[in-house]
Protein backbone atom coordinates (compact mmCIF):
# COMPACT_ATOMS: atom_id res chain seq x y z
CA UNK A 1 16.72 -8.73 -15.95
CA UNK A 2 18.12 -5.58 -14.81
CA UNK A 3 15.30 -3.38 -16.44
CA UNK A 4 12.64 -5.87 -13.89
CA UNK A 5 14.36 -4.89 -10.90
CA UNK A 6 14.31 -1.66 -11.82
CA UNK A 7 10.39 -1.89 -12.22
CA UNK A 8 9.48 -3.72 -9.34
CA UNK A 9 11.44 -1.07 -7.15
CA UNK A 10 10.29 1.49 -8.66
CA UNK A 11 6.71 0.21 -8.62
CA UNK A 12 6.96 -0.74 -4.88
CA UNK A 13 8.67 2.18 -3.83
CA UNK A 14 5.30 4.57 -5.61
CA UNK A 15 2.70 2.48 -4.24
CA UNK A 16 4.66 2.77 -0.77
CA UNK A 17 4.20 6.21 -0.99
CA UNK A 18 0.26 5.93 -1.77
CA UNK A 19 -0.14 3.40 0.62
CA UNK A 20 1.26 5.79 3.99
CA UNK A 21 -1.01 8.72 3.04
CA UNK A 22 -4.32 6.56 3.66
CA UNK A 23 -7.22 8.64 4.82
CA UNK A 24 -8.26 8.58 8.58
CA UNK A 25 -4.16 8.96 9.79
CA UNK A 26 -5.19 11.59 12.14
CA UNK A 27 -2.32 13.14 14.15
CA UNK A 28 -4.93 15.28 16.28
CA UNK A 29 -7.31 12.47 16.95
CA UNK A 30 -6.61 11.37 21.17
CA UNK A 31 -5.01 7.90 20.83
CA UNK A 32 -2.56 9.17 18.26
CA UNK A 33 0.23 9.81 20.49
CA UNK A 34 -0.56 6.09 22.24
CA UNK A 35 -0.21 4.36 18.48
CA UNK A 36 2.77 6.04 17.63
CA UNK A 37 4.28 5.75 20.70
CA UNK A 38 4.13 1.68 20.23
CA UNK A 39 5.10 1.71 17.02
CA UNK A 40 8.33 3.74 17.18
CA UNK A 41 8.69 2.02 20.51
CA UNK A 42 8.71 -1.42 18.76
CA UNK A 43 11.03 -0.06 16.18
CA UNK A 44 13.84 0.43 18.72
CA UNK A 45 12.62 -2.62 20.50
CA UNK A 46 13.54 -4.39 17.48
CA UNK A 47 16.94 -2.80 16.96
CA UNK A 48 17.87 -3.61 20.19
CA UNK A 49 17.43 -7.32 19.98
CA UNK A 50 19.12 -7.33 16.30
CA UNK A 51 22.22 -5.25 17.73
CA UNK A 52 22.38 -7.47 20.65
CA UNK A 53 22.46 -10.65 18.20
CA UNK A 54 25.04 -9.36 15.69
CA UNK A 55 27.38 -8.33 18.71
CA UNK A 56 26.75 -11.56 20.35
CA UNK A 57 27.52 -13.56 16.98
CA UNK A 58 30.52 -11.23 16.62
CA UNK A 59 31.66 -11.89 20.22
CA UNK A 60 31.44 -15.40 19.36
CA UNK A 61 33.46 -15.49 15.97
CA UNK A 62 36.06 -13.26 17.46
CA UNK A 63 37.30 -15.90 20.18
């Protein structure tokens, strides 16, 4: 079972790598900037609102 895990990690993990270096991710092309800007910005977006939960569930369990 162990030796499965290990493969399906390891598997995901390579075709992860193959899947981020598709052709056509341009850094120079002009809405670059604009795309990454939304996705990093959604990124911390995200971590926001899952901080916020876990300190309010934390907050609650504490009194």
């Amino acid at each position: 079972m162990k030796t499965s895990k290990f493969a399906v990690v390891a598997s995901t993990t390579v075709a992860s790598v193959s899947a981020l270096a598709h052709p056509g991710h341009d850094h120079s092309a002009n809405a670059s900037m604009l795309y990454h800007v939304i996705f990093y910005g959604s990124v911390v977006a995200g971590l926001a609102i899952l901080g916020l939960a876990a300190y309010q569930a934390f907050k609650k369990i504490s009194k």
